[in-house]
N, C-alpha and C. Protein backbone atom coordinates (compact mmCIF):
# COMPACT_ATOMS: atom_id res chain seq x y z
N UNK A 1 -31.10 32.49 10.56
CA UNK A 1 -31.19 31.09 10.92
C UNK A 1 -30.43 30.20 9.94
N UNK A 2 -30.50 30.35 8.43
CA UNK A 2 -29.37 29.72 7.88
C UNK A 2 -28.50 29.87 7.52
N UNK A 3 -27.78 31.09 8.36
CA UNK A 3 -26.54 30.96 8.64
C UNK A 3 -25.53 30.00 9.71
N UNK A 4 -26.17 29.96 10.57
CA UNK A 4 -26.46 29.63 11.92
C UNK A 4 -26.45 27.77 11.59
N UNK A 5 -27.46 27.24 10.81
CA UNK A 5 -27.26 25.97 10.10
C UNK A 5 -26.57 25.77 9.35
N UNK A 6 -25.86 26.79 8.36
CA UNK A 6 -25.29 26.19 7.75
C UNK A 6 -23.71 26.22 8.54
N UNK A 7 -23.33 27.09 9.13
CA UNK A 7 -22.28 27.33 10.31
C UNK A 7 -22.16 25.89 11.27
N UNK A 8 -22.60 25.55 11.52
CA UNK A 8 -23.20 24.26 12.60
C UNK A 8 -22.90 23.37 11.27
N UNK A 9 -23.45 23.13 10.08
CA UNK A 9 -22.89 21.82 9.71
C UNK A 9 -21.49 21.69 9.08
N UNK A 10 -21.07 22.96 8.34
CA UNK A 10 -19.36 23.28 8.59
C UNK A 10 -18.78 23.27 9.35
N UNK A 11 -18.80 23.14 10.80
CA UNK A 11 -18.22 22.95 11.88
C UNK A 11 -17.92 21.31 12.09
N UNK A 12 -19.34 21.14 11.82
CA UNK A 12 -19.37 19.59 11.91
C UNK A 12 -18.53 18.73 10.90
N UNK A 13 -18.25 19.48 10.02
CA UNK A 13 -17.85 18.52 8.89
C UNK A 13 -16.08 18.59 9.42
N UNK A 14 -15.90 19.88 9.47
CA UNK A 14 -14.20 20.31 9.85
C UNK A 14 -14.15 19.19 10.73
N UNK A 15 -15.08 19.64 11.67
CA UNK A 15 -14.30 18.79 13.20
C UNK A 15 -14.12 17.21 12.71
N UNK A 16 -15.16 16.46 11.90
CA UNK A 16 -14.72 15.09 11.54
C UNK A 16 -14.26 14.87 10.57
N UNK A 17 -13.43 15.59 9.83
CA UNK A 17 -12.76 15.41 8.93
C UNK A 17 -10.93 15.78 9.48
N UNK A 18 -10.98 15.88 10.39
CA UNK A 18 -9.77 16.05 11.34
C UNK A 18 -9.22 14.70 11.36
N UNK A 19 -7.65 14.82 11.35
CA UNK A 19 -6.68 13.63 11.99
C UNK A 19 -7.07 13.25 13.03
N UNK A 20 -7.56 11.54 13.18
CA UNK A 20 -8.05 10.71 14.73
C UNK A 20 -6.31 10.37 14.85
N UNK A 21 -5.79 10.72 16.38
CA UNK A 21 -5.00 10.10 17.02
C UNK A 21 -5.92 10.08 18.20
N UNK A 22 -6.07 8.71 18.33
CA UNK A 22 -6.64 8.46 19.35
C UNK A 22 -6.66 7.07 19.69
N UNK A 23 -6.41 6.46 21.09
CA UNK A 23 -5.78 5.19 21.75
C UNK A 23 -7.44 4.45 20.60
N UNK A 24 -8.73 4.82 20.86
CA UNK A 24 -9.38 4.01 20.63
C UNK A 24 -10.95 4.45 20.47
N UNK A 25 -11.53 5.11 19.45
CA UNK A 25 -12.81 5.42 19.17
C UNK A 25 -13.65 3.91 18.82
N UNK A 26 -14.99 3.89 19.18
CA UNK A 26 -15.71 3.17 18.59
C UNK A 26 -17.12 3.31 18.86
N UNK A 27 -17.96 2.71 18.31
CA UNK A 27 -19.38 2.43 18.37
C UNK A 27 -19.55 0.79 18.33
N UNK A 28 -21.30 0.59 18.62
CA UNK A 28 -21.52 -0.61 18.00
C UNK A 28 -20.85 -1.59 16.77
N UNK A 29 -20.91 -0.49 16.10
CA UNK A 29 -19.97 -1.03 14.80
C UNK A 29 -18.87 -1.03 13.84
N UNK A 30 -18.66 0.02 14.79
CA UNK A 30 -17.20 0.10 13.96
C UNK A 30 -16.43 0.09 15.26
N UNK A 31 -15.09 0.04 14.52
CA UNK A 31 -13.89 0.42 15.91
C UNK A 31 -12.51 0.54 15.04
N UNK A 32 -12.00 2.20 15.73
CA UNK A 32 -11.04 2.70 15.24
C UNK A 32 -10.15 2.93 15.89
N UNK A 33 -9.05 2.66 16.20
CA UNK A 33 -7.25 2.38 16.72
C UNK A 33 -6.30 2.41 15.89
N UNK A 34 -5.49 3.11 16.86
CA UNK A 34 -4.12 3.08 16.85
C UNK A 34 -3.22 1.73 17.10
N UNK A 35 -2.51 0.94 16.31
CA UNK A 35 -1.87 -0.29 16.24
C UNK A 35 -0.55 -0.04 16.13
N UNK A 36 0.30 -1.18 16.41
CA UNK A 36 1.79 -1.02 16.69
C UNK A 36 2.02 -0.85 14.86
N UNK A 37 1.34 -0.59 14.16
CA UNK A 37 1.69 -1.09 12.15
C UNK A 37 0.65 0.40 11.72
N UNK A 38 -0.22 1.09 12.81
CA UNK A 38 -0.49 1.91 12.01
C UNK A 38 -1.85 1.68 12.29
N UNK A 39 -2.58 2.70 11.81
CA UNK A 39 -4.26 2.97 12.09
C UNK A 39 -5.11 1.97 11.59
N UNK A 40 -6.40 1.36 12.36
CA UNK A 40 -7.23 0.77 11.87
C UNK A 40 -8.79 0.50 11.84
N UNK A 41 -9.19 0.02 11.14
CA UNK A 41 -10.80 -0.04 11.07
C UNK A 41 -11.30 -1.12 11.10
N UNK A 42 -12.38 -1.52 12.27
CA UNK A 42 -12.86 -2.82 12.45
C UNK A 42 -14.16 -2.55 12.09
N UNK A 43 -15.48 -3.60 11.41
CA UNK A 43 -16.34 -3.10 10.99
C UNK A 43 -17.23 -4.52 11.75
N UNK A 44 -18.64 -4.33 12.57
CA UNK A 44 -18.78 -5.82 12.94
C UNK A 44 -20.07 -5.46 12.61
N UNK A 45 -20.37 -6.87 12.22
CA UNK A 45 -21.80 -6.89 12.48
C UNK A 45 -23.34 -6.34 13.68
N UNK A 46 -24.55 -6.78 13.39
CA UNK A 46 -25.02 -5.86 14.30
C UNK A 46 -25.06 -6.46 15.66
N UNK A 47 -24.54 -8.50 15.66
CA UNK A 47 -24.08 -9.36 16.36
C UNK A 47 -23.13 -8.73 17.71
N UNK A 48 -22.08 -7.76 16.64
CA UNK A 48 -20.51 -7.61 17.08
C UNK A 48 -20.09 -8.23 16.72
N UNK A 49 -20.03 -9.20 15.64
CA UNK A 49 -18.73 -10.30 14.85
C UNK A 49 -18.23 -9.64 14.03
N UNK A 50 -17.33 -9.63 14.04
CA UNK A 50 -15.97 -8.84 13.17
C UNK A 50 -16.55 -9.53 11.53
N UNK A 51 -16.36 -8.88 10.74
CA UNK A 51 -17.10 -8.86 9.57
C UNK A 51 -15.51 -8.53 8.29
N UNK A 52 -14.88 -6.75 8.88
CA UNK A 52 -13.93 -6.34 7.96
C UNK A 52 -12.69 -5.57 8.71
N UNK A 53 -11.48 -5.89 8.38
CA UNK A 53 -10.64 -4.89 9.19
C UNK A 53 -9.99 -4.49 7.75
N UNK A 54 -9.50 -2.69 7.73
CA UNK A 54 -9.12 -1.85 7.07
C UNK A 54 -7.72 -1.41 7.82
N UNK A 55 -6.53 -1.96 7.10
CA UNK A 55 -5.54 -0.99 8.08
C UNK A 55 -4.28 -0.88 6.96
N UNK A 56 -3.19 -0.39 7.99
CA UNK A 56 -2.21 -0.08 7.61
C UNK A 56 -1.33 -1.20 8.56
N UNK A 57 -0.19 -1.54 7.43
CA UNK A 57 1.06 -2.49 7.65
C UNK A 57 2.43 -1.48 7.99
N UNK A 58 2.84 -1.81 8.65
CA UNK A 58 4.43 -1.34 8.51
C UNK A 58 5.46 -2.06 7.69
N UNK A 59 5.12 -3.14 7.69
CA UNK A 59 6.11 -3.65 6.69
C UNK A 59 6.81 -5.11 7.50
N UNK A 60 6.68 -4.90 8.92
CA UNK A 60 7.37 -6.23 9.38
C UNK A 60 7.13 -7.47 8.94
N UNK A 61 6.71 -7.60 8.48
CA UNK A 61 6.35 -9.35 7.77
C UNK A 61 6.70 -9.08 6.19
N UNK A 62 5.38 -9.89 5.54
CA UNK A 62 5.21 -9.80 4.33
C UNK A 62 4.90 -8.40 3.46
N UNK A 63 3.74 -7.81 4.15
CA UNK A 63 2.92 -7.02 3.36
C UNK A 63 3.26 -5.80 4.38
N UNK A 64 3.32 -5.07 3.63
CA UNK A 64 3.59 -3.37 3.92
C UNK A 64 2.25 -2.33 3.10
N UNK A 65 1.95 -1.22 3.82
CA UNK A 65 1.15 -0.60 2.82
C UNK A 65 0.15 -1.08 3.69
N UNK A 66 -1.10 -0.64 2.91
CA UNK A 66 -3.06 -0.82 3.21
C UNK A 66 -3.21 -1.87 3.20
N UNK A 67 -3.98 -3.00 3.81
CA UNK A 67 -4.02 -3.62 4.28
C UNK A 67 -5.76 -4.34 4.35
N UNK A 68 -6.55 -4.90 3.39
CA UNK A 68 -8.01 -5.22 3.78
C UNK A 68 -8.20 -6.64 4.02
N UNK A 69 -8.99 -7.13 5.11
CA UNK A 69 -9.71 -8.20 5.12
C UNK A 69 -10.76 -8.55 5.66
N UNK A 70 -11.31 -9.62 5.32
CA UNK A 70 -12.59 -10.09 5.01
C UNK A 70 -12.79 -11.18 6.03
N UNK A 71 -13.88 -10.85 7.10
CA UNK A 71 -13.74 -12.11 7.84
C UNK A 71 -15.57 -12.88 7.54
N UNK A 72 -15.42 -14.23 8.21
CA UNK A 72 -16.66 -15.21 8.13
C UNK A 72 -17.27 -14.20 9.82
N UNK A 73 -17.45 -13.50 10.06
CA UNK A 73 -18.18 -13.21 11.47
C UNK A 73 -17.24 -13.70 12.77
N UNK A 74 -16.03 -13.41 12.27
CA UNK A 74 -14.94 -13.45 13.21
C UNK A 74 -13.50 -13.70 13.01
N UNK A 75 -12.48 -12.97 14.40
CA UNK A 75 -11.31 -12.75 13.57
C UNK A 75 -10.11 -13.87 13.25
N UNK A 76 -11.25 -15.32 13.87
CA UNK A 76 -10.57 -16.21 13.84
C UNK A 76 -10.78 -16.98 12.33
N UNK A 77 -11.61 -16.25 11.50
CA UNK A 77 -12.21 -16.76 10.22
C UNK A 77 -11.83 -15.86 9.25
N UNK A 78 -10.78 -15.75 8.54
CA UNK A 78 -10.77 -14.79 7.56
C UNK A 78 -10.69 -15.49 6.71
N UNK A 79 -11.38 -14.68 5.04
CA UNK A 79 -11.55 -15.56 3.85
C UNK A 79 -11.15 -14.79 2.80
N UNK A 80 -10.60 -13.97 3.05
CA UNK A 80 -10.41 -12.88 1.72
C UNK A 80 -9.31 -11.72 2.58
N UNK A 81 -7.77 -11.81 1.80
CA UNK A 81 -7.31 -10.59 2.08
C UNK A 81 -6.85 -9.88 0.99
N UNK A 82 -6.54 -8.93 1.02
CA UNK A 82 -6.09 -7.74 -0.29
C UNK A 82 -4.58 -6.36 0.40
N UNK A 83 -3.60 -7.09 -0.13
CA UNK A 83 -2.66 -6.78 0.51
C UNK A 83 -1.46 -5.96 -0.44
N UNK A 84 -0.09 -5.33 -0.01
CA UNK A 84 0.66 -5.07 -0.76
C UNK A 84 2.12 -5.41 0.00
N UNK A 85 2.60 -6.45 -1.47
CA UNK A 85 3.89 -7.43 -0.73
C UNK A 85 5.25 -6.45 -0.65
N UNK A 86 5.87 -6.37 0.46
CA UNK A 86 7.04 -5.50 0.76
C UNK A 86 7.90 -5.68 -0.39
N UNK A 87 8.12 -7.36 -0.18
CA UNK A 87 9.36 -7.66 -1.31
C UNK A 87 9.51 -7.45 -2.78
N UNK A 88 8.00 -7.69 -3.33
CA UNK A 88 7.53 -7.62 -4.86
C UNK A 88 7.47 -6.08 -5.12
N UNK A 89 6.60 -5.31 -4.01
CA UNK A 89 6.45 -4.23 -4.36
C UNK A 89 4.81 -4.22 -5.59
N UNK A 90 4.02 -5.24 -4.76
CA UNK A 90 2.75 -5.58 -6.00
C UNK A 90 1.62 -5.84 -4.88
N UNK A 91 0.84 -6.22 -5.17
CA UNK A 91 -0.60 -5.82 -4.89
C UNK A 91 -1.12 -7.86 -4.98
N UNK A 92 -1.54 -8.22 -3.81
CA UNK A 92 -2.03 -9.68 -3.97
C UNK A 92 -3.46 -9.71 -3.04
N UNK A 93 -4.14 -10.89 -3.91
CA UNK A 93 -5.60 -10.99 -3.25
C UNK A 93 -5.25 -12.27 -3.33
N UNK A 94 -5.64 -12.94 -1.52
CA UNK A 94 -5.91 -14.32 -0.99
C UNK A 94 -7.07 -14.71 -0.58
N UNK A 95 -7.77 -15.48 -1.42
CA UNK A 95 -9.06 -16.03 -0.32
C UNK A 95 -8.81 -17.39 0.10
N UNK A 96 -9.20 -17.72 1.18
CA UNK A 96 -9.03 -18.75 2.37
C UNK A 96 -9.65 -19.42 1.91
N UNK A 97 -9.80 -20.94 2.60
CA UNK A 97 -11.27 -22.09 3.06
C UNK A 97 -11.81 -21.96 4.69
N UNK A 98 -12.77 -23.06 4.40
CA UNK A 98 -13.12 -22.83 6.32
C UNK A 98 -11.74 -23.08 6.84
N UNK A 99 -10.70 -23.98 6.62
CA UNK A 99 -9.56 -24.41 7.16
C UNK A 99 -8.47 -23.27 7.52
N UNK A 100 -8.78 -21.64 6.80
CA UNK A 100 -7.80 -20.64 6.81
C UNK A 100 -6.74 -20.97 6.10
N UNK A 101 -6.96 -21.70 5.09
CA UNK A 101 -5.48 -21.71 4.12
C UNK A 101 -6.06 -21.02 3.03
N UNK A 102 -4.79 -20.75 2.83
CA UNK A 102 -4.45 -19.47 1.20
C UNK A 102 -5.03 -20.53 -0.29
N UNK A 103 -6.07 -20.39 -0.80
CA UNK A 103 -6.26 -21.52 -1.76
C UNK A 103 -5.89 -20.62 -3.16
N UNK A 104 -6.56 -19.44 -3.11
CA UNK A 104 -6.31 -18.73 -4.25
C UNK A 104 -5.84 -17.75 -4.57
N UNK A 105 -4.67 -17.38 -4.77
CA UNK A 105 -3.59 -16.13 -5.20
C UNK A 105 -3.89 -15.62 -5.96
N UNK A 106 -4.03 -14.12 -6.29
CA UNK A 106 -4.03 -13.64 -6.87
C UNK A 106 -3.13 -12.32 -7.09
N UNK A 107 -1.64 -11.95 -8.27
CA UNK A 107 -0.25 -11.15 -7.51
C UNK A 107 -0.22 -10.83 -8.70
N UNK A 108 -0.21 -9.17 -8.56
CA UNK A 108 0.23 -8.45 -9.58
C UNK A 108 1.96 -8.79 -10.02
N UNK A 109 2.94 -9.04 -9.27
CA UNK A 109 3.86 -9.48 -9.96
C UNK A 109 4.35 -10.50 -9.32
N UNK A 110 5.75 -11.57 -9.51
CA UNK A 110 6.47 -12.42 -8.57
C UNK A 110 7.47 -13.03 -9.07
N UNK A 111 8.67 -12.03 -8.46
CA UNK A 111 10.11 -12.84 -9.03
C UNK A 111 10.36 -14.03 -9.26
N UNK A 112 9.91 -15.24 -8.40
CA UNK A 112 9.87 -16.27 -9.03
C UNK A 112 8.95 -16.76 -10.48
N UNK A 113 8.28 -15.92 -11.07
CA UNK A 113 8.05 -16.42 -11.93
C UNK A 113 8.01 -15.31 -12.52
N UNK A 114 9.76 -14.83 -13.11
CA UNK A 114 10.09 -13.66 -14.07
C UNK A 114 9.35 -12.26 -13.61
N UNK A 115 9.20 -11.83 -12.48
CA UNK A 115 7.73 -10.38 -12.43
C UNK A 115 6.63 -10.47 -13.29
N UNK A 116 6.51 -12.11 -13.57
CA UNK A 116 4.76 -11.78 -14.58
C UNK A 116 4.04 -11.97 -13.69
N UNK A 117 2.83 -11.26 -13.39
CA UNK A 117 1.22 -11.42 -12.54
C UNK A 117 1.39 -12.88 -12.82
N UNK A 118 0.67 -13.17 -11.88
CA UNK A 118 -0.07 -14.66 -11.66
C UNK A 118 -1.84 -14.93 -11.02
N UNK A 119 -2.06 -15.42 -11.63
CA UNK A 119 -3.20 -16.24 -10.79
C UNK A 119 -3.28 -17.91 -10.68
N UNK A 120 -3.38 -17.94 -8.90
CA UNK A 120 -2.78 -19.51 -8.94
C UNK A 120 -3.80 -20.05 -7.69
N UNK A 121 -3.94 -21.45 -8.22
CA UNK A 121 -4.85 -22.47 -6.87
C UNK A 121 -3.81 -23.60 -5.88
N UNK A 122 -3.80 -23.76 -4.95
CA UNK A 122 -3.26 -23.94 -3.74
C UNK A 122 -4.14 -25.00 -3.43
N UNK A 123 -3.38 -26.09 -3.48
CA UNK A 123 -3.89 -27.61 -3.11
C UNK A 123 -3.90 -27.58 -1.23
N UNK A 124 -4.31 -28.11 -0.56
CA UNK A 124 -5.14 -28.11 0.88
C UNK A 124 -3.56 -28.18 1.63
N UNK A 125 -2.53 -28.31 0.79
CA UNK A 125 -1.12 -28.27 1.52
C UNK A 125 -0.34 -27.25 1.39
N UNK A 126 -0.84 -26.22 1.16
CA UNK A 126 -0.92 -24.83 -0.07
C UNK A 126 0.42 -24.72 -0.74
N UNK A 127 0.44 -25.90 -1.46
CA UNK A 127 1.35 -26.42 -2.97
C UNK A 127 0.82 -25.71 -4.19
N UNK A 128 1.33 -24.83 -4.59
CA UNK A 128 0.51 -24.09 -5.80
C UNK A 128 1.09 -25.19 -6.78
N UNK A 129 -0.25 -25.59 -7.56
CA UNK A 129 -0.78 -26.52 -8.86
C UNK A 129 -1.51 -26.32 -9.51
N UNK A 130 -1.76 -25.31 -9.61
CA UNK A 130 -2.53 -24.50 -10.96
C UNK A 130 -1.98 -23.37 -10.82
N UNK A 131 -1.31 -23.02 -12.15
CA UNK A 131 -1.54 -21.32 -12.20
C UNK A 131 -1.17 -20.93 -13.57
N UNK A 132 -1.56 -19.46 -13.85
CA UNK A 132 -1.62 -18.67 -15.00
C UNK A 132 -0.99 -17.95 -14.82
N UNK A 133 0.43 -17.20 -16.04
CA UNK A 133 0.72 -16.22 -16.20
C UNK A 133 0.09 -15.44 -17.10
N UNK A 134 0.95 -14.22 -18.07
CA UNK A 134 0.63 -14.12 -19.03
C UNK A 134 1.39 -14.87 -20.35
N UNK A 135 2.38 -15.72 -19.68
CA UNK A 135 2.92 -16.25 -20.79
C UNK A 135 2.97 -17.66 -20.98
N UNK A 136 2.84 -18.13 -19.82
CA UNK A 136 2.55 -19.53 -20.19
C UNK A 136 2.01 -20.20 -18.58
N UNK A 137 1.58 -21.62 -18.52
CA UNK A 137 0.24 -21.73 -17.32
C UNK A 137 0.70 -23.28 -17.16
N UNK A 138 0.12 -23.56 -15.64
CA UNK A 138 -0.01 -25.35 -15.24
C UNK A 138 -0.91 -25.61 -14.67
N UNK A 139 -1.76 -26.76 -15.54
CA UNK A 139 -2.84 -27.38 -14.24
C UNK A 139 -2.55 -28.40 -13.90
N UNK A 140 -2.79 -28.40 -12.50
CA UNK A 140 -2.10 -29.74 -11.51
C UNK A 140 -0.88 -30.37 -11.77
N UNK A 141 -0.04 -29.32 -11.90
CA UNK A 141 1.27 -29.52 -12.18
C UNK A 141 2.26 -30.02 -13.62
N UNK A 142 0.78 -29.95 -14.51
CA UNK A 142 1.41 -30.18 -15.90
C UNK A 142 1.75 -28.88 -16.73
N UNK A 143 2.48 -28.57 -17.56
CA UNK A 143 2.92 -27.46 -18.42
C UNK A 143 1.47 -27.55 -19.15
N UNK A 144 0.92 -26.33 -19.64
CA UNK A 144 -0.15 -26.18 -20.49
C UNK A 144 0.58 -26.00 -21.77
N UNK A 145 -0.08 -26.92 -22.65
CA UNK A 145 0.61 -26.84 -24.42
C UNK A 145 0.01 -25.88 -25.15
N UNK A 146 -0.22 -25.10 -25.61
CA UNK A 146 -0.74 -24.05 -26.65
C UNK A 146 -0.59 -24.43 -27.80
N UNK A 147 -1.41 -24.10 -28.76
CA UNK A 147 -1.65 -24.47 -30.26
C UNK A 147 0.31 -23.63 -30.62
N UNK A 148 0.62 -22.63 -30.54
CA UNK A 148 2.10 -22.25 -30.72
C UNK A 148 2.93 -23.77 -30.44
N UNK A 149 2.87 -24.22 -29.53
CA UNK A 149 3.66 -25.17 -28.44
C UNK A 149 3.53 -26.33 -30.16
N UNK A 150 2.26 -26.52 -30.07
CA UNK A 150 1.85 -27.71 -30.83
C UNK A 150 2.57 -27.08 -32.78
N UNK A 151 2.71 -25.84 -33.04
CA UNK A 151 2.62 -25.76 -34.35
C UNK A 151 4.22 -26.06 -34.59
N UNK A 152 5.09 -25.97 -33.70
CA UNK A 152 6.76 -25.95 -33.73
C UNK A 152 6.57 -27.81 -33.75
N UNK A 153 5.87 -28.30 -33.19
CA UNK A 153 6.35 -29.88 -33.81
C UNK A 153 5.21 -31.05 -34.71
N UNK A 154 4.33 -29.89 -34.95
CA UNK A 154 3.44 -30.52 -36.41
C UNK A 154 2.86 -29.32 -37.22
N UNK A 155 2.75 -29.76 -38.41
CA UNK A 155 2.08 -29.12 -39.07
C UNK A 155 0.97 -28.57 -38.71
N UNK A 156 0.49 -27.98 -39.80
CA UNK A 156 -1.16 -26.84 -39.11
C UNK A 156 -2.11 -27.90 -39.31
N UNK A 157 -2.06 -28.71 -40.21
CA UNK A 157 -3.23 -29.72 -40.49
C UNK A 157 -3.43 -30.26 -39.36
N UNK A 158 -2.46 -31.28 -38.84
CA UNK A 158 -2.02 -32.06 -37.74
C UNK A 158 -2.68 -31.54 -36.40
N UNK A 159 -2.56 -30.23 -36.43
CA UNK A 159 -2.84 -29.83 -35.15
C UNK A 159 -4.25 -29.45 -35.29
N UNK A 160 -4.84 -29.03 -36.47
CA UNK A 160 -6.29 -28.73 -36.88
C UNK A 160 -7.04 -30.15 -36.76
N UNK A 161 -6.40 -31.14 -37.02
CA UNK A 161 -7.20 -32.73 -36.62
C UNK A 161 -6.77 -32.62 -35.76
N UNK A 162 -6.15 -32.74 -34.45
CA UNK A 162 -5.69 -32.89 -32.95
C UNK A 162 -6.71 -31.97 -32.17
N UNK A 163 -7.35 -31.25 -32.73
CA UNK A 163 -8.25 -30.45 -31.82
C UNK A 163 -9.47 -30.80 -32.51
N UNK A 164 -9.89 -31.24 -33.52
CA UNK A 164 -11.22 -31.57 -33.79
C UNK A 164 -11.47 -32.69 -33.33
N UNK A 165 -10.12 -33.90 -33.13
CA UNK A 165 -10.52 -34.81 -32.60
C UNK A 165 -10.72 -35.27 -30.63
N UNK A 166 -10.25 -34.14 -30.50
CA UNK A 166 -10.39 -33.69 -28.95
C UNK A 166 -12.02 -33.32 -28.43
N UNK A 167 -12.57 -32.06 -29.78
CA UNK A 167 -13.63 -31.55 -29.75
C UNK A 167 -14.90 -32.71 -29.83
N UNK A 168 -14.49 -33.51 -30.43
CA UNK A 168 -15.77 -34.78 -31.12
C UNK A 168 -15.78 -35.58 -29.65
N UNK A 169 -14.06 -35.61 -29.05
CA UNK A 169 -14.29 -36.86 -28.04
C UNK A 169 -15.23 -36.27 -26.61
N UNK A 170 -14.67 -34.85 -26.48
CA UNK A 170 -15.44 -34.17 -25.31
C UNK A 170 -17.02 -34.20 -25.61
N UNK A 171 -17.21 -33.63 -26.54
CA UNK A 171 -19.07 -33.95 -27.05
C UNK A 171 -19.69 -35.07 -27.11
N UNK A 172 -18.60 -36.08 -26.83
CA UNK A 172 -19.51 -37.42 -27.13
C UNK A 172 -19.44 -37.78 -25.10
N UNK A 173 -19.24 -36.79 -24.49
CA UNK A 173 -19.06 -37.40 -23.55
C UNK A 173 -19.97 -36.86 -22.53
């Protein structure tokens, strides 16, 4: 007899661990297809509102490669994607607003700004006005000064009172 069981659950495992080509498997909650970009995974709630899709890109647009996103309980609401950009050849995370705009970037590299990673915020016109490299950063469109920035045109004292007197004015506030 446990041969017999254990035969039966090796069978079971082979058979679903097999390549799905198939127009269209699904259940309640999931749903798995074949797409013109490549295989995919829909994950819905117990509603049926689309919740997560898992896929593969071909490359015609932007993003090529695996492919995840994150929806509000439908596929007209997405708030989070996690993608890989054809052109960069890097890895970016976008989360949305209710509005579906891109507010917050997040890109392992980007020729326009030398191939350094970035993390950047996207004003409601998605004007990036904040962002961070690793080498130097802007909020709301100003250059960020660094104590370096500050020591090339004052002394160390100068800049040691320029930040204590910054520190006293924020605390008093």
């Amino acid at each position: 007899m446990k041969k017999v069981t254990i035969g039966f659950i090796l069978g079971c495992i082979l058979t679903f661990s097999i390549s799905i080509n198939a127009a269209e498997i699904g259940n309640q909650l999931t749903r798995i297809y074949d797409s013109a970009t490549g295989g995919k995974i829909d994950t819905f709630d117990k509603d049926s509102n689309l919740n997560a899709r898992l896929g593969s890109e071909r490359g015609d647009g932007d993003n090529t490669g695996g492919t995840l996103i994150l929806y509000n309980h439908s596929d007209s609401k997405p708030r989070l994607s996690a993608g890989t950009l054809k052109d960069e050849d890097a890895g970016i995370l976008l989360a949305m607003d209710k509005n579906n705009i891109a507010r917050i970037q997040i890109q392992a590299s980007n020729s326009k700004y030398n191939n350094l990673a970035f993390i950047g915020i996207r004003d409601k016109d998605q004007v990036l006005k904040t962002y961070l490299t690793e080498e130097y950063g802007f909020i709301n469109g100003d250059l960020i000064v660094t104590t370096d920035d500050l020591k090339d045109y004052y002394t160390k004292n100068e800049v040691q009172n320029m930040i204590d007197k910054a520190v006293q004015k924020a605390l008093k506030k």
